[in-house]
PDB file of N, CA and C in Angstrom:
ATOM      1  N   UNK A   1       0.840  -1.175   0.000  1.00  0.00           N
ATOM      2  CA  UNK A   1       0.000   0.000   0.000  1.00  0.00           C
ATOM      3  C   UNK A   1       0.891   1.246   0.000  1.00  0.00           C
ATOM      4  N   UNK A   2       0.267   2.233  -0.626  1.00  0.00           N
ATOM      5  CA  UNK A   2       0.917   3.625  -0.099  1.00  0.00           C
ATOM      6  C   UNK A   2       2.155   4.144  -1.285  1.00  0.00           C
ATOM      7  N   UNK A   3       1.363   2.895  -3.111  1.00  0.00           N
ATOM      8  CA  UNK A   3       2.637   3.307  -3.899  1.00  0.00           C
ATOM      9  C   UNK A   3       1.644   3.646  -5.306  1.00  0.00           C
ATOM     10  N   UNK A   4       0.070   3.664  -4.424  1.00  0.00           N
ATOM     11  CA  UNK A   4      -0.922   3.695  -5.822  1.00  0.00           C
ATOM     12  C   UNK A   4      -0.464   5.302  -6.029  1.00  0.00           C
ATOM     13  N   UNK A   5      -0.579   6.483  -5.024  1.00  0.00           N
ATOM     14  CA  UNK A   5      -0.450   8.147  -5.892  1.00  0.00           C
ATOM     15  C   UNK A   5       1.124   8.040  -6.931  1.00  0.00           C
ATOM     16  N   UNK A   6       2.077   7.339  -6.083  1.00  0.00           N
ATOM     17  CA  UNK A   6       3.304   7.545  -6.789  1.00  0.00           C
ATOM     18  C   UNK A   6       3.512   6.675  -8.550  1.00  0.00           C
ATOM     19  N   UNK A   7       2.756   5.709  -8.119  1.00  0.00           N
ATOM     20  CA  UNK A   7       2.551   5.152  -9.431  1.00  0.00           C
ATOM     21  C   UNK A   7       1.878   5.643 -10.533  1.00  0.00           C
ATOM     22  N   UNK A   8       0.854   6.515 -10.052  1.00  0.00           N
ATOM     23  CA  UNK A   8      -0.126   6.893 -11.215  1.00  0.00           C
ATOM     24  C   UNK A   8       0.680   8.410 -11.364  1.00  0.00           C
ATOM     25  N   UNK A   9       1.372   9.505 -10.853  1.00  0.00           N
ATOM     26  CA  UNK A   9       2.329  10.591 -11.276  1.00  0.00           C
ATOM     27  C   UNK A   9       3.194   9.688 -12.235  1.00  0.00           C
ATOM     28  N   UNK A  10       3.544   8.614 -11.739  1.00  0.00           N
ATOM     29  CA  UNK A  10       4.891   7.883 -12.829  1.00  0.00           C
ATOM     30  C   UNK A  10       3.900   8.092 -14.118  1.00  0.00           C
ATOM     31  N   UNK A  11       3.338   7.466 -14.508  1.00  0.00           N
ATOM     32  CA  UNK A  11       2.249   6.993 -16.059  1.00  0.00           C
ATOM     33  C   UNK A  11       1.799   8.285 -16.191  1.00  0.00           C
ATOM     34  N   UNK A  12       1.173   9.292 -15.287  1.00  0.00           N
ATOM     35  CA  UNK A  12       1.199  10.250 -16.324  1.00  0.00           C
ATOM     36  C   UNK A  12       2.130  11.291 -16.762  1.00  0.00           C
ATOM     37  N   UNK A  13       3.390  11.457 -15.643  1.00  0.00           N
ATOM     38  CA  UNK A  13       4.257  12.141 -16.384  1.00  0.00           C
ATOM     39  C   UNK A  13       5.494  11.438 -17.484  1.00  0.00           C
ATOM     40  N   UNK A  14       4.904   9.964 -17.681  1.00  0.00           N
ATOM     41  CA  UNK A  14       6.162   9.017 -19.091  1.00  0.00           C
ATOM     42  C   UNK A  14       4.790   9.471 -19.647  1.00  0.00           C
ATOM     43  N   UNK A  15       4.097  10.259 -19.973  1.00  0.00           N
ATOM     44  CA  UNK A  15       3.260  10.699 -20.659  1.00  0.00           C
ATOM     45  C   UNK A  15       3.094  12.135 -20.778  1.00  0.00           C
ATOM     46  N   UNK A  16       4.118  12.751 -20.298  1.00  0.00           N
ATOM     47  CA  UNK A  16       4.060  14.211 -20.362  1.00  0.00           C
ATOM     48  C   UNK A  16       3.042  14.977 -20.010  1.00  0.00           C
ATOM     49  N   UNK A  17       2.190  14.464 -19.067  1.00  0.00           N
ATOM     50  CA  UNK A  17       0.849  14.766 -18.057  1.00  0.00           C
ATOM     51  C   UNK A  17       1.995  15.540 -17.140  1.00  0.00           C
ATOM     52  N   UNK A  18       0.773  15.926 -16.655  1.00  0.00           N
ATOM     53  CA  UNK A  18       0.858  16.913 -14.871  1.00  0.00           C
ATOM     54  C   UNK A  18      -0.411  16.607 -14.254  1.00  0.00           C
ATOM     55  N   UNK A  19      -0.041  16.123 -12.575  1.00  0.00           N
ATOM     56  CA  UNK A  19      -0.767  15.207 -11.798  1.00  0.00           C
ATOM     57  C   UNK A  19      -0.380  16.979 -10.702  1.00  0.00           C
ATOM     58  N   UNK A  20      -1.833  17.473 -10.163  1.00  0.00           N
ATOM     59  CA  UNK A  20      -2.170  17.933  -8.962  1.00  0.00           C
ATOM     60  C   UNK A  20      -3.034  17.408  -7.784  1.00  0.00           C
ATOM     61  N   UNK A  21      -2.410  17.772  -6.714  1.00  0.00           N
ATOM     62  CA  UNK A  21      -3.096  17.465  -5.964  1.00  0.00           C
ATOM     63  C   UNK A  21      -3.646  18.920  -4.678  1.00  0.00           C
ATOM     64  N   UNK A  22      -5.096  18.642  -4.287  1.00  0.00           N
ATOM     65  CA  UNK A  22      -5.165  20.171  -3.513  1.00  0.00           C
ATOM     66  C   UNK A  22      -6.152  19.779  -2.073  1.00  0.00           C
ATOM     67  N   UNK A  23      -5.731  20.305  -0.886  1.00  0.00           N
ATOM     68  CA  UNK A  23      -7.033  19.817  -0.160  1.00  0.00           C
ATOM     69  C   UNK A  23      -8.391  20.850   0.015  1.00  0.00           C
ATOM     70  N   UNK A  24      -8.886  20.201   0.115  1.00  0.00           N
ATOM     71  CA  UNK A  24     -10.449  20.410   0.257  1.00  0.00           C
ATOM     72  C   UNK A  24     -10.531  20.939   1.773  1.00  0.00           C
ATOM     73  N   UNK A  25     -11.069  22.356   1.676  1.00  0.00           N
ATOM     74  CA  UNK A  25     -11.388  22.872   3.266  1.00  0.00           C
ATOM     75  C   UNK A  25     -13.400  22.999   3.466  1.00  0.00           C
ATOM     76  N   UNK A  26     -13.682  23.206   4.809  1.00  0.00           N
ATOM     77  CA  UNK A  26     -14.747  23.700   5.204  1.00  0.00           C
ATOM     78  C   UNK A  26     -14.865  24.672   6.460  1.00  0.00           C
ATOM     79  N   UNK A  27     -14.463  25.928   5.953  1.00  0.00           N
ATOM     80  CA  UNK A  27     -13.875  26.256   6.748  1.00  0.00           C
ATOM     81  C   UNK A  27     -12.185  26.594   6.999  1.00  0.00           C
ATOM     82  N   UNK A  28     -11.761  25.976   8.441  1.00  0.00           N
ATOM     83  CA  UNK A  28     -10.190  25.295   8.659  1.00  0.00           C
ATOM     84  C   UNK A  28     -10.405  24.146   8.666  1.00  0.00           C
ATOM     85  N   UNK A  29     -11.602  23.798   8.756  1.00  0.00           N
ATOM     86  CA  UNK A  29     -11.131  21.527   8.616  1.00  0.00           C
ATOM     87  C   UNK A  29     -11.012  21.293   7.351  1.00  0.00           C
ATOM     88  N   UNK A  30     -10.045  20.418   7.403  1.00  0.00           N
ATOM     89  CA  UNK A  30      -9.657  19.753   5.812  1.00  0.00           C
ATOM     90  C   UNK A  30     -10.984  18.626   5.689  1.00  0.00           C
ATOM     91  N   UNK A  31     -11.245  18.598   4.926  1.00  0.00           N
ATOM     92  CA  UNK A  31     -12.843  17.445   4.266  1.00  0.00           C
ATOM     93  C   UNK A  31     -12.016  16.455   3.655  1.00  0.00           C
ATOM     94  N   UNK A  32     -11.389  16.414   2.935  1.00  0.00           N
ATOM     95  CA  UNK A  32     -10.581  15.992   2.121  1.00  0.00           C
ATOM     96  C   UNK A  32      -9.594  16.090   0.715  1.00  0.00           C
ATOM     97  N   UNK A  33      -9.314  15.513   0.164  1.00  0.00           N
ATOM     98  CA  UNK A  33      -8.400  15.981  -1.247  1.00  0.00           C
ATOM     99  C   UNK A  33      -9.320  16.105  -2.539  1.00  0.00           C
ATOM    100  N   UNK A  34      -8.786  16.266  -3.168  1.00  0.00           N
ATOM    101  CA  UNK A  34      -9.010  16.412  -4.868  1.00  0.00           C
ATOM    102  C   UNK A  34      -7.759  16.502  -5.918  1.00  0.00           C
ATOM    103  N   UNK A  35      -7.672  15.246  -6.636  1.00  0.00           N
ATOM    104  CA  UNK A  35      -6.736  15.236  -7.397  1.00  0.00           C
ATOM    105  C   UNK A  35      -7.004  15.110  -8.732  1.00  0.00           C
ATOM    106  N   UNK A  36      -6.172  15.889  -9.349  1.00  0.00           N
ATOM    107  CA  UNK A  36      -6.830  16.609 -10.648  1.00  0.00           C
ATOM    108  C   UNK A  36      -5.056  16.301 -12.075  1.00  0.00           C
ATOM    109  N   UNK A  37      -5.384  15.319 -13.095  1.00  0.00           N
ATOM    110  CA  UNK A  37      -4.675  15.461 -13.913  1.00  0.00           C
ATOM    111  C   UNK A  37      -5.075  15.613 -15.693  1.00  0.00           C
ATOM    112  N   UNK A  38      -3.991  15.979 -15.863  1.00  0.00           N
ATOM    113  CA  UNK A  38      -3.393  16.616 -17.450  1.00  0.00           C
ATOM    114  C   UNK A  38      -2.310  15.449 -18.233  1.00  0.00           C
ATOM    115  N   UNK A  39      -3.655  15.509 -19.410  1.00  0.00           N
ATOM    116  CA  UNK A  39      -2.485  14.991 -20.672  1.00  0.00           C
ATOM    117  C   UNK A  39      -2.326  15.909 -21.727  1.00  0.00           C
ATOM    118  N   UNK A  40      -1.179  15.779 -22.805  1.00  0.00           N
ATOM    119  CA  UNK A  40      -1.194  16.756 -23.562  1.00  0.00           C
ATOM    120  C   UNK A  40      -2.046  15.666 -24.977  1.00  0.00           C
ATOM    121  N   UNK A  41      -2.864  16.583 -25.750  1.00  0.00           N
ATOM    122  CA  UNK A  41      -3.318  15.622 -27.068  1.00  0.00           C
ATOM    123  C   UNK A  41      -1.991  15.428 -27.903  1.00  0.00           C
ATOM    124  N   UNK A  42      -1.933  14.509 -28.516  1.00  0.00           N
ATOM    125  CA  UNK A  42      -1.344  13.754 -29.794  1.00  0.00           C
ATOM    126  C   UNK A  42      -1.663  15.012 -31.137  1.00  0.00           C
ATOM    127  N   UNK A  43      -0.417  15.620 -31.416  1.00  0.00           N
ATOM    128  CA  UNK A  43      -0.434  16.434 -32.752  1.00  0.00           C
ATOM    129  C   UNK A  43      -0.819  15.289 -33.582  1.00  0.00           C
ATOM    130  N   UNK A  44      -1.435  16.168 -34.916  1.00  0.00           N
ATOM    131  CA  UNK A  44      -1.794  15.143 -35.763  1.00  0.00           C
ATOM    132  C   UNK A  44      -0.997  14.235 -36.680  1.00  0.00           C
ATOM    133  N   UNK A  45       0.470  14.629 -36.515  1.00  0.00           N
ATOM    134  CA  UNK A  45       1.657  13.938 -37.265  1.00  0.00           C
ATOM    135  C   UNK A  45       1.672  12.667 -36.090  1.00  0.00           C
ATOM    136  N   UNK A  46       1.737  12.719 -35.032  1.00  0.00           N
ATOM    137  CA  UNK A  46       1.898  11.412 -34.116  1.00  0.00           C
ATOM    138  C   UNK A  46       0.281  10.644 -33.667  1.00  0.00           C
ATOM    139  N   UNK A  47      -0.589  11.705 -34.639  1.00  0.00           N
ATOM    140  CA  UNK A  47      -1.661  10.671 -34.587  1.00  0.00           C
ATOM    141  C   UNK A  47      -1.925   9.768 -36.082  1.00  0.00           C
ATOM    142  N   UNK A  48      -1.232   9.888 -36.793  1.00  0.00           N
ATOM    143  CA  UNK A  48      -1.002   9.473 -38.269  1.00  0.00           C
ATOM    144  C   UNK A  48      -0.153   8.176 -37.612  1.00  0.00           C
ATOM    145  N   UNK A  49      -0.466   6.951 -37.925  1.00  0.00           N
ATOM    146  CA  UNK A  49       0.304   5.987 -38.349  1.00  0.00           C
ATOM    147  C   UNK A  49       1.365   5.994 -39.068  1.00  0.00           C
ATOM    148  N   UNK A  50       2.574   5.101 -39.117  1.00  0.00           N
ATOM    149  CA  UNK A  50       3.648   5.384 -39.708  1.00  0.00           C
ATOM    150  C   UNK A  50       3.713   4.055 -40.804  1.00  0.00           C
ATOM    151  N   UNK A  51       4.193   4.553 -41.859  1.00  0.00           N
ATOM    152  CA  UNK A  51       3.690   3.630 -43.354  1.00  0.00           C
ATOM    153  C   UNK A  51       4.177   2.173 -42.950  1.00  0.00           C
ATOM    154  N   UNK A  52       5.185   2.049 -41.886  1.00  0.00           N
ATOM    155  CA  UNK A  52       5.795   0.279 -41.694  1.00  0.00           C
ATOM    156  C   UNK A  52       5.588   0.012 -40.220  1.00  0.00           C
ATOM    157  N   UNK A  53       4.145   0.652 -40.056  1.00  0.00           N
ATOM    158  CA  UNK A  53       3.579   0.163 -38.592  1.00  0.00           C
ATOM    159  C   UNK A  53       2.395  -1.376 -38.918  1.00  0.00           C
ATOM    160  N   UNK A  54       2.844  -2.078 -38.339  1.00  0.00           N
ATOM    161  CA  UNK A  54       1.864  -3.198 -38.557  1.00  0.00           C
ATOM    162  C   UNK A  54       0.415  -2.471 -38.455  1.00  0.00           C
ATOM    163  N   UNK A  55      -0.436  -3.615 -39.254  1.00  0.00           N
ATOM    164  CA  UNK A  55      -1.471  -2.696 -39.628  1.00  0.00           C
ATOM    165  C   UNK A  55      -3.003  -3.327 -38.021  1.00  0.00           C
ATOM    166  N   UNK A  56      -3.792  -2.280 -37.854  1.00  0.00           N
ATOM    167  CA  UNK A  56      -4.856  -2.309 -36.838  1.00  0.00           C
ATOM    168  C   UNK A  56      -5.952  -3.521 -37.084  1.00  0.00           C
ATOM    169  N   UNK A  57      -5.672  -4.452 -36.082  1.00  0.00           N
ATOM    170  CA  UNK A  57      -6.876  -5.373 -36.878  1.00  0.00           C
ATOM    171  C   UNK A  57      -8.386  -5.233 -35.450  1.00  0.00           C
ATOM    172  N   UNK A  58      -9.155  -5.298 -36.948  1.00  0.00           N
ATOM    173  CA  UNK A  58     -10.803  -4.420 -36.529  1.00  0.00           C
ATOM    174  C   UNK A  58     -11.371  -5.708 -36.496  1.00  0.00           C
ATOM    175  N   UNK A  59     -12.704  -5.977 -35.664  1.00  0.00           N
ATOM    176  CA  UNK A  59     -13.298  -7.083 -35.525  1.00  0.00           C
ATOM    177  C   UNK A  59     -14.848  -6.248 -35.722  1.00  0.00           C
ATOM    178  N   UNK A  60     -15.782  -6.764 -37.087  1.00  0.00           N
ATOM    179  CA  UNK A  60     -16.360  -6.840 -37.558  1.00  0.00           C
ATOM    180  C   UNK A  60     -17.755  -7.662 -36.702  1.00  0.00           C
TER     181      UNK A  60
END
């Protein structure tokens, strides 16, 4: 236990994400957290397939 937040910052920043985290008040008591992340989209040159990429197989 205690490696799920560090694991999921890993995957999204080998993804060039940004992972926040902020607490939640009512008041001065903390209620709890809110964690909030960012990916960047795929330009459309790295959303293009590359001509000697094996090809996508679709199930019909």
């Amino acid at each position: 236990m205690g490696i799920g937040l560090k694991l999921c910052r890993s995957i999204i920043e080998s993804h060039h994400g940004r992972l926040e985290a902020r607490n939640l008040y009512n008041g001065t008591e903390i209620l709890g957290c809110e964690f909030t992340f960012w990916l960047p989209l795929p330009s459309a040159a790295a959303a293009t397939p590359h001509p000697d990429a094996a090809p996508t197989l679709v199930e019909r």
